[in-house]
C-alpha atoms as a PDB file:
ATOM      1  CA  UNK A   1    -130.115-115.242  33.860  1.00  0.00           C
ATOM      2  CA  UNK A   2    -130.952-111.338  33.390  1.00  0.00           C
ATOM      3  CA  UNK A   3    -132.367-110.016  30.326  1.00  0.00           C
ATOM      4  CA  UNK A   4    -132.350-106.400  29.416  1.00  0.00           C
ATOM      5  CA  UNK A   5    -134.756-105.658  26.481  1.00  0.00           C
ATOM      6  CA  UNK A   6    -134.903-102.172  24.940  1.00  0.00           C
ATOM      7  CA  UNK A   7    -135.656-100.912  21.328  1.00  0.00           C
ATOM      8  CA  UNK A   8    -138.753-100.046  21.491  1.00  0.00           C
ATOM      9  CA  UNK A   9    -140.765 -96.809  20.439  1.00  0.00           C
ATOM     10  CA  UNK A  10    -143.133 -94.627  18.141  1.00  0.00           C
ATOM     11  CA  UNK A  11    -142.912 -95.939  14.361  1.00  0.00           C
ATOM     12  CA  UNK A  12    -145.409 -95.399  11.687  1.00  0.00           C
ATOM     13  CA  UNK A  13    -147.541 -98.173   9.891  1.00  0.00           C
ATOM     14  CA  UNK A  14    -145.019 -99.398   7.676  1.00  0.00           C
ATOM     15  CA  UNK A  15    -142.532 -98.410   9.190  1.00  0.00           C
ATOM     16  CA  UNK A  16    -139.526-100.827  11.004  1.00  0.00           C
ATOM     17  CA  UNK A  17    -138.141-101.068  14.543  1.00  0.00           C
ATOM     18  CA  UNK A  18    -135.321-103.504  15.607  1.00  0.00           C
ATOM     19  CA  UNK A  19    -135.871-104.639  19.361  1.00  0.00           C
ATOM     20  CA  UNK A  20    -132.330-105.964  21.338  1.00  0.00           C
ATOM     21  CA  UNK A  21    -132.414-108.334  24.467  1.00  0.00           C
ATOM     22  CA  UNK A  22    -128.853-108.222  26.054  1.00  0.00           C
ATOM     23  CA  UNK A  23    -128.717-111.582  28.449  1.00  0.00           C
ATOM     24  CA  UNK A  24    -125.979-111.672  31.037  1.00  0.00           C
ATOM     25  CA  UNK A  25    -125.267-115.663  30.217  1.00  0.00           C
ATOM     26  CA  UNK A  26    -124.435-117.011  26.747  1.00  0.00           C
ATOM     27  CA  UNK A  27    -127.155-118.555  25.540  1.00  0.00           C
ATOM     28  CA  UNK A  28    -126.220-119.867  21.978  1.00  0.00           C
ATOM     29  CA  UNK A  29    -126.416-123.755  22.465  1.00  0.00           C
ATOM     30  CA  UNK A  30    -128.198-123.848  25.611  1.00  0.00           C
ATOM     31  CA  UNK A  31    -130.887-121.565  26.160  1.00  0.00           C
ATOM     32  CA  UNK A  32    -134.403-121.386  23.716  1.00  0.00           C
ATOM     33  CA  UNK A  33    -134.987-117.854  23.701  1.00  0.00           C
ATOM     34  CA  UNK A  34    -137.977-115.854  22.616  1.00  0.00           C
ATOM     35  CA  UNK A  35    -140.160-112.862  22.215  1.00  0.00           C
ATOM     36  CA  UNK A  36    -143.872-112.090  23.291  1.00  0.00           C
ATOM     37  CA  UNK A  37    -146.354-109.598  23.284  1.00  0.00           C
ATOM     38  CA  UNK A  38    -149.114-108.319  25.338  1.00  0.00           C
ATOM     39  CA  UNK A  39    -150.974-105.337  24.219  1.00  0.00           C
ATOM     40  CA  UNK A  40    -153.737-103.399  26.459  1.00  0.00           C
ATOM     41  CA  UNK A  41    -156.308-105.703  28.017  1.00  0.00           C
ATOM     42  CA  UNK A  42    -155.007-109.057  25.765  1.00  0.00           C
ATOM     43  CA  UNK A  43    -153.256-111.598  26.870  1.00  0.00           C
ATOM     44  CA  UNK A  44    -149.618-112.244  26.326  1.00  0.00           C
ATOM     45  CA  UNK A  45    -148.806-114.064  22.979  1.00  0.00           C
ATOM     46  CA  UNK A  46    -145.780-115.599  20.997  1.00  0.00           C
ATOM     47  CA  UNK A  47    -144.305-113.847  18.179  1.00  0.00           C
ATOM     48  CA  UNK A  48    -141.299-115.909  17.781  1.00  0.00           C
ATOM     49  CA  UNK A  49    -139.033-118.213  19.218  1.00  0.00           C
ATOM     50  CA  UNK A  50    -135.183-119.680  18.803  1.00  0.00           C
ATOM     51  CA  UNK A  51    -134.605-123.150  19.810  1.00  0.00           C
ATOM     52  CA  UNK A  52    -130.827-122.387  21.537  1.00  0.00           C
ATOM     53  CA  UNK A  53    -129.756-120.766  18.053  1.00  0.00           C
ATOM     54  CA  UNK A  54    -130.871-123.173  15.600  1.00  0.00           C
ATOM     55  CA  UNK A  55    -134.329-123.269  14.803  1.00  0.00           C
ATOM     56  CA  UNK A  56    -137.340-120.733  14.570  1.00  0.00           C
ATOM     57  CA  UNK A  57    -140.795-120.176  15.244  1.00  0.00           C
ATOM     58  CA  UNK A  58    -143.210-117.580  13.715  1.00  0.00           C
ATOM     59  CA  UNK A  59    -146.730-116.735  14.762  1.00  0.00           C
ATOM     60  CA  UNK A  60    -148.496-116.452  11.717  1.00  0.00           C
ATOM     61  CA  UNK A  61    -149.619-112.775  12.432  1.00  0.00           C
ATOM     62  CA  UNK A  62    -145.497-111.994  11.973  1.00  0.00           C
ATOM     63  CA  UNK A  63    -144.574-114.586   9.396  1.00  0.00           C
ATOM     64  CA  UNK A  64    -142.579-112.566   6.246  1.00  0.00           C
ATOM     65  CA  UNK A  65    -142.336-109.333   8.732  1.00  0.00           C
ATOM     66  CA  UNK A  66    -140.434-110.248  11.926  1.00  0.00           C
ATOM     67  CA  UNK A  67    -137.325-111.879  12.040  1.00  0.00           C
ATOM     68  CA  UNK A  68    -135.308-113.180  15.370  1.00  0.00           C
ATOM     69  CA  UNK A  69    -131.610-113.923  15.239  1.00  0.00           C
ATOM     70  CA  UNK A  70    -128.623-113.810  17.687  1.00  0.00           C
ATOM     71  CA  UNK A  71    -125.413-112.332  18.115  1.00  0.00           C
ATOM     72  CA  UNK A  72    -123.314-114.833  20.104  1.00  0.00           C
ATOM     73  CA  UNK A  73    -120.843-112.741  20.724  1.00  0.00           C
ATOM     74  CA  UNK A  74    -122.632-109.793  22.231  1.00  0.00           C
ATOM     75  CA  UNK A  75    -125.349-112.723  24.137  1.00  0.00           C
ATOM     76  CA  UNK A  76    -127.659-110.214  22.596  1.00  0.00           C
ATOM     77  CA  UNK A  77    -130.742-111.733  20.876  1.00  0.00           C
ATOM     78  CA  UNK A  78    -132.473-108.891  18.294  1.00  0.00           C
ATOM     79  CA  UNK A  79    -136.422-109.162  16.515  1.00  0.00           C
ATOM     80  CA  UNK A  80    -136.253-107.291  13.198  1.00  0.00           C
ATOM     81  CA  UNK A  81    -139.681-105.697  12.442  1.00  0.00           C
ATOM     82  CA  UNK A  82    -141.030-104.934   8.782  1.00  0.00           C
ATOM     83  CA  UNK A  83    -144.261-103.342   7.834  1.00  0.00           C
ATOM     84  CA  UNK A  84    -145.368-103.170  11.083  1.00  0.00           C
ATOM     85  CA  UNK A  85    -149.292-102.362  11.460  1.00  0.00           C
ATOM     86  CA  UNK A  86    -151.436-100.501  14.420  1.00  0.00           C
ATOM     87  CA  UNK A  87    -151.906-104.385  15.661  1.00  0.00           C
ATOM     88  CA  UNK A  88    -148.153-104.574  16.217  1.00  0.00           C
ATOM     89  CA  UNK A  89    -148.722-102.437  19.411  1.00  0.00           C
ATOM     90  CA  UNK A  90    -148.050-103.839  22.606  1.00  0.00           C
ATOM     91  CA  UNK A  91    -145.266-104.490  25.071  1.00  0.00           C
ATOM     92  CA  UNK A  92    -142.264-106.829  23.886  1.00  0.00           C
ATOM     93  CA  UNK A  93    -140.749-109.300  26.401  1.00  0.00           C
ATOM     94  CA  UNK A  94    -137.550-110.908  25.703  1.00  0.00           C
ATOM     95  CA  UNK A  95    -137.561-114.412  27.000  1.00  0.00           C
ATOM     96  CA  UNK A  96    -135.118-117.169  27.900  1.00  0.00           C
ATOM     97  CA  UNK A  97    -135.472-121.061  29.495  1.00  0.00           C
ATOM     98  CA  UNK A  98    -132.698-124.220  29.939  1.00  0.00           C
ATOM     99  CA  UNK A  99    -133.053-125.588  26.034  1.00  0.00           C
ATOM    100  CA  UNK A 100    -136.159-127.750  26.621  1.00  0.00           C
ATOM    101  CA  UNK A 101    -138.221-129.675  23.595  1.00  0.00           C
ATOM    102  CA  UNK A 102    -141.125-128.653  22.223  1.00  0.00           C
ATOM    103  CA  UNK A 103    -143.762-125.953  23.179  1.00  0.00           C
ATOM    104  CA  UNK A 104    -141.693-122.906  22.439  1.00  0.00           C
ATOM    105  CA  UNK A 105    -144.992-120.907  22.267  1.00  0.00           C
ATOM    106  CA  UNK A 106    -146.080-121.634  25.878  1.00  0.00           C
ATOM    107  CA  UNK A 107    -145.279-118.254  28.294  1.00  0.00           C
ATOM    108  CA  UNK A 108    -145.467-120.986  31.157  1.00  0.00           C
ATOM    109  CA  UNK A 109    -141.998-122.356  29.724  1.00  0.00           C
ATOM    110  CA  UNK A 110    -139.954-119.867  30.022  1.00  0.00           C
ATOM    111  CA  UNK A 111    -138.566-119.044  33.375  1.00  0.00           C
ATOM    112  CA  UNK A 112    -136.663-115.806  32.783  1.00  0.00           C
ATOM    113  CA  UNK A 113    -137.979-112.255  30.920  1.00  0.00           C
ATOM    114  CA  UNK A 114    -136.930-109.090  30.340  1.00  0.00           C
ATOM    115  CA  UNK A 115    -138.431-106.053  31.765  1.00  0.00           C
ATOM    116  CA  UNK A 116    -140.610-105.478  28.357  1.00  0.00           C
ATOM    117  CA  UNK A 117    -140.209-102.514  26.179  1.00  0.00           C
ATOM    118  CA  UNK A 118    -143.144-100.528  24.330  1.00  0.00           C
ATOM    119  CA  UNK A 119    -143.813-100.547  20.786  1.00  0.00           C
ATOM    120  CA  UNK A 120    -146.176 -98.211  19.135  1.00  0.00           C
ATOM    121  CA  UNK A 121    -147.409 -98.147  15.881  1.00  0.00           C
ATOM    122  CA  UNK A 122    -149.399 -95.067  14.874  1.00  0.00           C
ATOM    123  CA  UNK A 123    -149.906 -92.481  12.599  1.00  0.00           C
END
């Protein structure tokens, strides 16, 4: 499975930014897919996660903000992102793994990535 994330950029506190991960399978129905964060010097963290296009997952530092969905058609998986804040900054990675119960926050579970994809969020 490939991943190709890209979407990010320079957006203002407050401001929104819509992140796409194109994946070269389908993944509706059999792959969890999800996206993470690591900004400068932290480790890399959860923001959300899809259980094979049914369920999610929030962190609760993007709860009412950040929203993940999927396009089944396109095997494109997007994260929607409202009043973002300077904390917001890091690199995004698009993630994917065989649909697999339980810890969808864990970056050890997930076997594929994308290549990550900067978002700044500055004045």
């Amino acid at each position: 499975v490939q991943l190709q994330a890209s979407g990010g950029g320079l957006v203002q506190p407050g401001g929104s930014l819509t992140l796409s991960c194109t994946a070269s399978v389908r993944t509706v129905g059999i792959y969890d897919t999800a996206w993470f964060r690591q900004a400068p010097g932290k480790e890399r963290e959860a923001v959300t996660a899809d259980r094979s296009g049914g369920t999610t997952f929030y962190a609760d530092s993007v709860k009412g903000r950040f929203t993940i969905s999927r396009d089944k058609v396109k095997n494109t998986m997007y994260l929607q992102m409202n009043n973002l804040k300077p904390e917001d900054t890091a690199v995004y990675y698009c993630a994917a793994r065989r649909r697999t119960a339980g810890y969808f926050f864990d970056v050890s579970k997930y076997y594929y990535w994308g290549q990550g994809t900067e978002v700044t969020v500055s004045s």
